[in-house]
C-alpha atoms as a PDB file:
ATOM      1  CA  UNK A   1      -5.574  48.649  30.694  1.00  0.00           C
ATOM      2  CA  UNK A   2      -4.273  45.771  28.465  1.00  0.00           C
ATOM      3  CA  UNK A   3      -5.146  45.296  24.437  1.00  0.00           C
ATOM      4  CA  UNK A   4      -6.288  42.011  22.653  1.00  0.00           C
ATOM      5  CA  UNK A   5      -3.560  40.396  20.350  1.00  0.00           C
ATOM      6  CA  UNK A   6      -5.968  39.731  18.422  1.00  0.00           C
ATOM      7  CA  UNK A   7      -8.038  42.783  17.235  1.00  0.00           C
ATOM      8  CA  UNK A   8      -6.175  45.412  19.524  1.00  0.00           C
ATOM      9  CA  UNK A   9      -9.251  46.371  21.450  1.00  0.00           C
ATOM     10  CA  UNK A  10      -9.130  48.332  24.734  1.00  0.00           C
ATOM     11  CA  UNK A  11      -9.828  45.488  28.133  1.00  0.00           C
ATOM     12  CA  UNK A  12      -9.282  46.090  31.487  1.00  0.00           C
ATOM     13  CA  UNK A  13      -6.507  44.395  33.481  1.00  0.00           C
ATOM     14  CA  UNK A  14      -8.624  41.553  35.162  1.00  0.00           C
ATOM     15  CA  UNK A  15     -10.382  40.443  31.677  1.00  0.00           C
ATOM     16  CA  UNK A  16      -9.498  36.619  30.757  1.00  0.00           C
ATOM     17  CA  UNK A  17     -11.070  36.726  26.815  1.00  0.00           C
ATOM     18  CA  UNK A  18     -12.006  39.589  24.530  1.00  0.00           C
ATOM     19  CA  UNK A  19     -15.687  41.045  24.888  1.00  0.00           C
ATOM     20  CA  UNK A  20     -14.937  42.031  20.693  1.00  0.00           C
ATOM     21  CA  UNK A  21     -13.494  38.864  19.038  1.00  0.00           C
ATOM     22  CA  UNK A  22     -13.374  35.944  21.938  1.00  0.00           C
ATOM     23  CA  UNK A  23      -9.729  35.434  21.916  1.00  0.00           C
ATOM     24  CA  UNK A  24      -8.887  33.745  25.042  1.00  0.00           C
ATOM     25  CA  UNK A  25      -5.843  34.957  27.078  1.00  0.00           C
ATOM     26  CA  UNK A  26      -6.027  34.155  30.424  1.00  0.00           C
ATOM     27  CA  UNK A  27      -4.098  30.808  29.913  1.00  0.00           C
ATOM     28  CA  UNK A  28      -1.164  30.509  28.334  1.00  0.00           C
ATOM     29  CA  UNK A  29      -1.359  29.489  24.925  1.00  0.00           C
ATOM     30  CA  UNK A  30       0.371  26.261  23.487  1.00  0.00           C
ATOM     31  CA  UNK A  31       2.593  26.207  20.640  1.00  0.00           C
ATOM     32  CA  UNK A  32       1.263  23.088  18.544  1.00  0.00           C
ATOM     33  CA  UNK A  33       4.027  22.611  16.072  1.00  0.00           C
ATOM     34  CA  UNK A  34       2.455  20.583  13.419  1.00  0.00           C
ATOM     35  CA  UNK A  35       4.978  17.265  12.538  1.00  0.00           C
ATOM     36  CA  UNK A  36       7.088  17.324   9.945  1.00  0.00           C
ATOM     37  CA  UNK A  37       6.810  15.244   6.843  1.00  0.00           C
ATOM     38  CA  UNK A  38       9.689  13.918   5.247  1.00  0.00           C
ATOM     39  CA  UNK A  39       9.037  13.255   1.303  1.00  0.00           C
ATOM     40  CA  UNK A  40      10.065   9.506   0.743  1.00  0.00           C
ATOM     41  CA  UNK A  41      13.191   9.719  -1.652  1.00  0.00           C
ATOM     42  CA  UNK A  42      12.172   8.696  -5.408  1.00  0.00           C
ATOM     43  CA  UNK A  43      14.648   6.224  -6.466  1.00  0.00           C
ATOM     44  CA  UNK A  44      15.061   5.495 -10.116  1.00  0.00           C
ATOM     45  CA  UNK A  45      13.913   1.895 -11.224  1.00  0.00           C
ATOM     46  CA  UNK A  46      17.574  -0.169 -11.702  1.00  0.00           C
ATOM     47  CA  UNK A  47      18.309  -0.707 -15.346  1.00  0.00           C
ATOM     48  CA  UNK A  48      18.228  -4.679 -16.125  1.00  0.00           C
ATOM     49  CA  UNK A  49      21.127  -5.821 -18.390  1.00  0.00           C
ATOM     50  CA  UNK A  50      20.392  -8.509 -20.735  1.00  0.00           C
ATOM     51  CA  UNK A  51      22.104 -11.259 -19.011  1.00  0.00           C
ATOM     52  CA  UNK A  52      19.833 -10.060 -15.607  1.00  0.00           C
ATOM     53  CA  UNK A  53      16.491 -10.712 -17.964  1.00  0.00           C
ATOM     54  CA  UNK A  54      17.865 -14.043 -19.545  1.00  0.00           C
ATOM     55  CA  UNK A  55      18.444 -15.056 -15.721  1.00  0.00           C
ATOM     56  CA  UNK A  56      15.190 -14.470 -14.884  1.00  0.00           C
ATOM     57  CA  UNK A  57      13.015 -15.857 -17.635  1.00  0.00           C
ATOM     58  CA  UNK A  58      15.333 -19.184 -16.888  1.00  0.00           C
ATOM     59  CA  UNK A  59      14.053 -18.845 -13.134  1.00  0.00           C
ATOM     60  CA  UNK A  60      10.712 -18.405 -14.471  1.00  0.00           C
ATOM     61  CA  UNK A  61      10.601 -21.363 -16.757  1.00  0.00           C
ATOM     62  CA  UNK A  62      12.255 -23.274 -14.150  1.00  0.00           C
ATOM     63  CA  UNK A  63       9.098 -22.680 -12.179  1.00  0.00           C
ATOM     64  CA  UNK A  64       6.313 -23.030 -14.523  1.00  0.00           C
ATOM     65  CA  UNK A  65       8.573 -26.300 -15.901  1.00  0.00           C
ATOM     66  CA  UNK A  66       7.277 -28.519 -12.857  1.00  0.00           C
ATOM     67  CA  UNK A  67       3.819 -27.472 -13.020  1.00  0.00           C
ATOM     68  CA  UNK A  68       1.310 -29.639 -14.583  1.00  0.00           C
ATOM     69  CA  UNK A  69      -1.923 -27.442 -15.275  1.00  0.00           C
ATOM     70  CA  UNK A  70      -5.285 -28.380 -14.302  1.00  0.00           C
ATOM     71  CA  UNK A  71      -6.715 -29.837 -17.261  1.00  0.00           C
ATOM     72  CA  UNK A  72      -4.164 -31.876 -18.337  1.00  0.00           C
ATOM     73  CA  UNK A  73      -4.983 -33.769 -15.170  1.00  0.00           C
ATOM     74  CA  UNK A  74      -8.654 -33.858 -16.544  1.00  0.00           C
ATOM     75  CA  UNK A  75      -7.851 -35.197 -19.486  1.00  0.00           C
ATOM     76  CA  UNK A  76      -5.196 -37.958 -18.338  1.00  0.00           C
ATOM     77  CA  UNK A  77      -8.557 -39.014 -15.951  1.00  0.00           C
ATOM     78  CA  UNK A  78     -10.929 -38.788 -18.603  1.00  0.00           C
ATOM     79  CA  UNK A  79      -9.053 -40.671 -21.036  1.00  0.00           C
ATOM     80  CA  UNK A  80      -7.994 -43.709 -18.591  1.00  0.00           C
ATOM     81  CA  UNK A  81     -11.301 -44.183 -17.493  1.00  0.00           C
ATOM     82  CA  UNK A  82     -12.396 -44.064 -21.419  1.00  0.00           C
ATOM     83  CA  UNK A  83      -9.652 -46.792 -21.647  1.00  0.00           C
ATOM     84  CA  UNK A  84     -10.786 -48.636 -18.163  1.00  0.00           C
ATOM     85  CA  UNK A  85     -14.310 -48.505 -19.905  1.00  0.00           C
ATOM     86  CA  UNK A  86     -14.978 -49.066 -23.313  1.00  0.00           C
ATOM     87  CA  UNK A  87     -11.535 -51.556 -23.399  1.00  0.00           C
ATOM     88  CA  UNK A  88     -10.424 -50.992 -27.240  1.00  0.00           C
ATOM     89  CA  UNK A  89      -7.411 -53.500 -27.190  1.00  0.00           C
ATOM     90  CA  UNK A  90      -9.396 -56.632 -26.033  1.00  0.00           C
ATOM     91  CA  UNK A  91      -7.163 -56.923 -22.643  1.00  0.00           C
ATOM     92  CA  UNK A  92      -9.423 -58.524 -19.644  1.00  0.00           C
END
């Protein structure tokens, strides 16, 4: 006679699952080790000095310093052909 893991009921020796709960043990079981997660390390935001933040509002107006926008594009075009048009200084 053999006993279920499981619920501890009586089998006999030639029974692959138990007739009480189902558990199966006729085939060996597998382990299944679940992976393991690793936590991502929380790093602390770096302190900026003030020379680091003057540095970088430099970069920044270096950047925006070559830019023209949009509409000051429009309004060069709109006021050369105003010019081109209507002709206020006489010039042919």
């Amino acid at each position: 006679m053999k006993y279920c893991p499981n619920c501890g009921a009586q089998l006999p020796d030639n029974a692959n699952f138990c007739s009480v709960c189902g558990t199966r043990f006729g085939a060996p079981q597998q382990n299944y080790q679940q992976p393991q997660y690793q936590q991502p390390q929380y790093q602390q935001p770096q302190k900026m000095t003030y020379m680091d933040r003057v540095r970088q509002a430099r970069q920044e107006q270096k950047q925006k310093k070559g830019q023209i926008k949009w509409w000051m594009w429009a309004l060069i075009g709109i006021g050369t052909y105003l010019l081109i048009q209507f002709n206020p200084l006489g010039l042919s």
